[in-house]
Protein backbone atom coordinates (compact mmCIF):
# COMPACT_ATOMS: atom_id res chain seq x y z
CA UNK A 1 -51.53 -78.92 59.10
CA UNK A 2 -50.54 -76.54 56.10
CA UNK A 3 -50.52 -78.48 52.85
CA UNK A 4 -49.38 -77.05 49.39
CA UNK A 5 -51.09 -78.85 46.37
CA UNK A 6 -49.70 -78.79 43.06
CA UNK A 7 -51.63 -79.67 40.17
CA UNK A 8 -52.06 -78.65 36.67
CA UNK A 9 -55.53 -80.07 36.58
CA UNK A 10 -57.82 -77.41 38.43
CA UNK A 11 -60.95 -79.93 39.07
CA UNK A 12 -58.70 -82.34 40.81
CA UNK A 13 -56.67 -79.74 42.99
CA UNK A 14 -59.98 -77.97 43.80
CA UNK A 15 -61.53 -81.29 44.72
CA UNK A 16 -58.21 -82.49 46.93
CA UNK A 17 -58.72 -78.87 48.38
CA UNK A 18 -61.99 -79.08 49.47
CA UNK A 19 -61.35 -82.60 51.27
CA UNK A 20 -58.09 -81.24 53.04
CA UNK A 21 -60.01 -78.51 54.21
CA UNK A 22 -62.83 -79.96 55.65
CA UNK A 23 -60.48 -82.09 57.49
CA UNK A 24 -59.76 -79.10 58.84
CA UNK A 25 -55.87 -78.25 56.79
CA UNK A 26 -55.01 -75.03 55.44
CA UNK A 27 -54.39 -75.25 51.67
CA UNK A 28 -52.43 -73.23 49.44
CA UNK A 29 -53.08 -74.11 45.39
CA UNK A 30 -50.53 -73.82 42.67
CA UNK A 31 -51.32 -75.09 38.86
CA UNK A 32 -47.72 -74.20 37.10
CA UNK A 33 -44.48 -75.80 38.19
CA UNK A 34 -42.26 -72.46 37.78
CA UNK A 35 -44.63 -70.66 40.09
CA UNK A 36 -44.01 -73.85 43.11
CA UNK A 37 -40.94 -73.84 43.00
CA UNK A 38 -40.39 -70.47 43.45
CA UNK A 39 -43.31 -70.56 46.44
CA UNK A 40 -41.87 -73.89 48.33
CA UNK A 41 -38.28 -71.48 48.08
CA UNK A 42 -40.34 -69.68 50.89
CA UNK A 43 -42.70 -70.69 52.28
CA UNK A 44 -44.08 -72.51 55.59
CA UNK A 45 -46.29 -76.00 54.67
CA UNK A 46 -45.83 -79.04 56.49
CA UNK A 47 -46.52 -81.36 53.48
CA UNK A 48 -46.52 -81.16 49.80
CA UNK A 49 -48.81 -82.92 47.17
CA UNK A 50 -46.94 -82.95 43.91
CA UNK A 51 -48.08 -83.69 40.39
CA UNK A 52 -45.43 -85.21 37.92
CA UNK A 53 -46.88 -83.95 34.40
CA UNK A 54 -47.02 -80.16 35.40
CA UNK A 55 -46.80 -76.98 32.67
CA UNK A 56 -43.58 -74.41 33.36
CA UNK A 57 -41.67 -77.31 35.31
CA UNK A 58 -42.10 -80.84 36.01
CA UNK A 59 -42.38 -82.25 39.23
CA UNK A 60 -39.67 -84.13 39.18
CA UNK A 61 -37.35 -80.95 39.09
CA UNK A 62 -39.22 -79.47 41.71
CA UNK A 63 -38.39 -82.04 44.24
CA UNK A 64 -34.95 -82.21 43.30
CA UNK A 65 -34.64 -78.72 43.47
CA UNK A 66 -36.14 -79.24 47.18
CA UNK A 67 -34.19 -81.84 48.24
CA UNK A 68 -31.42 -80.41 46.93
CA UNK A 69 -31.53 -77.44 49.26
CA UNK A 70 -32.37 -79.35 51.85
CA UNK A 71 -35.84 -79.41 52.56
CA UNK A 72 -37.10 -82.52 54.12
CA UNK A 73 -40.88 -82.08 54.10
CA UNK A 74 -43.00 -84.96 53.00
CA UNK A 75 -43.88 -85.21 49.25
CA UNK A 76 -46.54 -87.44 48.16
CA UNK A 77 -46.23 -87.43 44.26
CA UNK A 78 -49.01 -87.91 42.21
CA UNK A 79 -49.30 -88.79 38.54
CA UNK A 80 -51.67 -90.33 35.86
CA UNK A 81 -48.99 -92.46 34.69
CA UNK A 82 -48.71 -96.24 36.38
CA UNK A 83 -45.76 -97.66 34.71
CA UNK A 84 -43.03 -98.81 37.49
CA UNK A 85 -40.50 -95.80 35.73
CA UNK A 86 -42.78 -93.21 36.34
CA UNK A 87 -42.61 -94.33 40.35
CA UNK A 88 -38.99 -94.90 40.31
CA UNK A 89 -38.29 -91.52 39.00
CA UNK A 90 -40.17 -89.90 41.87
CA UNK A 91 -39.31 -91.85 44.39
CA UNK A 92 -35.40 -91.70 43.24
CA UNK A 93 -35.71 -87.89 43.29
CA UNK A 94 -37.05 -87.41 47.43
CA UNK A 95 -40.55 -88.21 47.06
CA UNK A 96 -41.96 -90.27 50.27
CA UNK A 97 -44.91 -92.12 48.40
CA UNK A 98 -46.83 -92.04 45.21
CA UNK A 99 -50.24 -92.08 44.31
CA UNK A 100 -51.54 -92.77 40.97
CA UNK A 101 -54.86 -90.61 39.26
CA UNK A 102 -57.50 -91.61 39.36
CA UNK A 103 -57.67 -92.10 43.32
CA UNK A 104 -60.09 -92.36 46.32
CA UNK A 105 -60.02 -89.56 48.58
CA UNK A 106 -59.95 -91.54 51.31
CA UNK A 107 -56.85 -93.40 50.67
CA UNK A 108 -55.67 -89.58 49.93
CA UNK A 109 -56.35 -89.03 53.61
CA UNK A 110 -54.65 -91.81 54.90
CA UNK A 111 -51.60 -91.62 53.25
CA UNK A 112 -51.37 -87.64 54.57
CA UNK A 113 -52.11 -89.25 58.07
CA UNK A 114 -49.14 -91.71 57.56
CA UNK A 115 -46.58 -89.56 56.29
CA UNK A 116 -47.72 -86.48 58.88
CA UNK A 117 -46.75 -89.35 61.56
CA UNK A 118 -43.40 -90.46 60.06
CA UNK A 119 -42.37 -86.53 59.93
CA UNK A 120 -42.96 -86.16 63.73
CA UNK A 121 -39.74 -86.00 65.94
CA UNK A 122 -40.16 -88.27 69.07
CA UNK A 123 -42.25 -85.97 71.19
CA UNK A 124 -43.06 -83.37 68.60
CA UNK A 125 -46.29 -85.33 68.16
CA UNK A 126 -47.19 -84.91 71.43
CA UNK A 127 -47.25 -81.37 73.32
CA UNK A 128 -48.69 -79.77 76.22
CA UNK A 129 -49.69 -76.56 77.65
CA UNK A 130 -51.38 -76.08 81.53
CA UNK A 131 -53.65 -79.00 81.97
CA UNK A 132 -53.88 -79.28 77.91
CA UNK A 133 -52.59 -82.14 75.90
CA UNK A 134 -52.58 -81.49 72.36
CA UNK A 135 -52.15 -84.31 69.59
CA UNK A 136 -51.11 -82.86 66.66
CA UNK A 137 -51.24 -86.16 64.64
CA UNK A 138 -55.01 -87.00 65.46
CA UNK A 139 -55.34 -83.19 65.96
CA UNK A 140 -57.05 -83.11 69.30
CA UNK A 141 -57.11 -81.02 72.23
CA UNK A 142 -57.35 -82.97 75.37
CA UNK A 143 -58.13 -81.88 79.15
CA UNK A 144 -58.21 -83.83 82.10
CA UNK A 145 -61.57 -84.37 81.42
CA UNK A 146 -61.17 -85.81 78.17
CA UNK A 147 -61.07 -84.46 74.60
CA UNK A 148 -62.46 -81.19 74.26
CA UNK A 149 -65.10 -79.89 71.01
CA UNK A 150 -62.98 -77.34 69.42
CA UNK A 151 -64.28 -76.42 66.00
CA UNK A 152 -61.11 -77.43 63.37
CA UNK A 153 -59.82 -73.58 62.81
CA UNK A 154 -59.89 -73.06 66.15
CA UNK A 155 -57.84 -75.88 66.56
CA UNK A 156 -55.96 -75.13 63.95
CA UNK A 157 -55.19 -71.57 65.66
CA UNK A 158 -54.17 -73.41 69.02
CA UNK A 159 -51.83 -75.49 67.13
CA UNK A 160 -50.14 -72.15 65.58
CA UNK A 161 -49.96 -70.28 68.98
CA UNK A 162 -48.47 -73.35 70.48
CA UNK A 163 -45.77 -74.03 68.36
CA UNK A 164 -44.73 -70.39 68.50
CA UNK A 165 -43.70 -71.34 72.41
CA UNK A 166 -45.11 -67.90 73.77
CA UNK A 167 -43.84 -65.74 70.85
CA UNK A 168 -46.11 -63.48 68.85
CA UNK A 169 -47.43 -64.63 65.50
CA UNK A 170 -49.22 -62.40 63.35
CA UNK A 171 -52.28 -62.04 62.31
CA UNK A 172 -51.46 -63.07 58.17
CA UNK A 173 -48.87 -66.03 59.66
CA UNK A 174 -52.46 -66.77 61.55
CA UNK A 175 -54.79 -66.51 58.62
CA UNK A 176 -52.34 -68.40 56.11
CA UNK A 177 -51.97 -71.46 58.25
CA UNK A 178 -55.76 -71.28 58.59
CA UNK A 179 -57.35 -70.71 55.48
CA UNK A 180 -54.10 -71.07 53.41
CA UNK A 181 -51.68 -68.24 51.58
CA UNK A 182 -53.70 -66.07 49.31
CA UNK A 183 -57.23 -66.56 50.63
CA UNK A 184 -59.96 -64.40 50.43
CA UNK A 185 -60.46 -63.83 53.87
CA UNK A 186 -59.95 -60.55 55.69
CA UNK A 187 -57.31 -60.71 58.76
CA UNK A 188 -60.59 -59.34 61.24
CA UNK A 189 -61.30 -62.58 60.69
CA UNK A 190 -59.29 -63.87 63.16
CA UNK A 191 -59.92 -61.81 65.93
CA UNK A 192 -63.44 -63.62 65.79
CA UNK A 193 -61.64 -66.85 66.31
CA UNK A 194 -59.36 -65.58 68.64
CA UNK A 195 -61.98 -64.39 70.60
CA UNK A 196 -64.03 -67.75 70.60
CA UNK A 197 -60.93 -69.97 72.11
CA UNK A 198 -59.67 -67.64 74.81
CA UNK A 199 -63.26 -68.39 76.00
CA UNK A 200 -62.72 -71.87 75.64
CA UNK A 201 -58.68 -71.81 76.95
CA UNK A 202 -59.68 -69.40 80.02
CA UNK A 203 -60.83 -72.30 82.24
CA UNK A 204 -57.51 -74.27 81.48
CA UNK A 205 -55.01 -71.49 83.17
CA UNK A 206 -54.27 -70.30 79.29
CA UNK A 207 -54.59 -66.48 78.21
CA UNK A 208 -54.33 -65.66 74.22
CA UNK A 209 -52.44 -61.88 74.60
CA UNK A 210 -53.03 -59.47 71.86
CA UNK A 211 -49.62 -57.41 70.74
CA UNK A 212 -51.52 -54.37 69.09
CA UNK A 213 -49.81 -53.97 65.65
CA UNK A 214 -48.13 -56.96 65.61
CA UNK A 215 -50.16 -60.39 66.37
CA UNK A 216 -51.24 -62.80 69.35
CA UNK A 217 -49.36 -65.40 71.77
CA UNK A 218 -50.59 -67.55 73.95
CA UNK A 219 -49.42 -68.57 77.61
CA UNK A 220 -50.29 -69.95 80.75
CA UNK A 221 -51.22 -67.52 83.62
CA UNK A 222 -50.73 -67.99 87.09
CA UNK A 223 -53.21 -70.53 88.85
């Protein structure tokens, strides 16, 4: 999952970061509210992580400004302030739960698990591909074998591919939702991990097709 984080407070966004991403999410950081609401206006993260208190423009105007347009993505607000106004404000505006600072990183986790599982459409959750079940809740690629070891970008790859339903993605769409937007990682990058889960896919009647210029797709072949 692709998950934007919002936060004025550097230590606490780099420190959400680094849990989100060894759970295996892309991340993309933002620290001033004129700058997010200009990059939720375009761009493509499954959840949001919003602080209240933010320099340039609160929070609270951000998610307006989002539900206003009409996006629908979870928000899970967060905000150092506990008094029941502060939560009614948020959760007035669009937000879909509330988490006051300090927290435990676990309970961050779970309450990302929760509201990823509310957001699925009946089915979404649940796709397949050949023999290949994928989960995109629990995030786990099943066979009819059982569960396969995929290490988490590569899964996080499979999940991209998929979703595109046999069109090409390209390579940045395929480094963003990997490593999040603005990374410092080159796009030959992903021709590494490309390469290690056609290995892995080729077994399973599934071919990962290179479009030379453009990006990758991924399909079953003939059995």
């Amino acid at each position: 999952m692709r998950i934007v984080i919002v936060e004025d407070n550097i230590s606490v966004a780099k420190g959400v970061a680094y849990r989100l991403r060894d759970e295996g999410h892309a991340v993309d950081m933002l620290h001033d509210g004129a700058e997010a609401d200009q990059f939720l206006r375009s761009d493509g993260a499954d959840l949001v992580i919003l602080d209240i208190k933010l320099p340039g423009q609160s929070g609270i105007d951000i998610l307006k400004a989002m539900r206003n347009r009409g996006d629908d993505r979870p928000v899970l607000m967060l905000t150092a302030q506990s008094e029941t106004s502060e939560k009614i404000l948020g959760l007035d505006a669009g937000a879909d739960d509330y988490l006051i600072k300090p927290f435990e990183m676990d309970e961050l986790s779970a309450r990302i698990r929760a509201l990823s599982r509310r957001k699925e459409r009946p089915g979404h959750a649940i796709q397949t591909i050949s023999d290949l079940t994928f989960d995109a809740t629990a995030r786990m690629v099943v066979g009819p074998d059982g569960p396969l070891t995929i290490p988490r970008r590569e899964v996080t790859l499979f999940e991209t591919l998929l979703a595109a339903k046999g069109r090409t993605v390209s390579k940045q769409i395929l480094l963003d939702n990997m490593y999040g937007t603005g990374s410092d990682v080159d796009e030959p990058v992903v021709e590494v991990y490309v390469s290690r889960l056609r290995k892995r896919l080729k077994s399973h009647s599934i071919e990962i097709r290179v479009q030379r210029g453009i990006g990758y797709l991924m399909q079953e072949t003939p059995k």
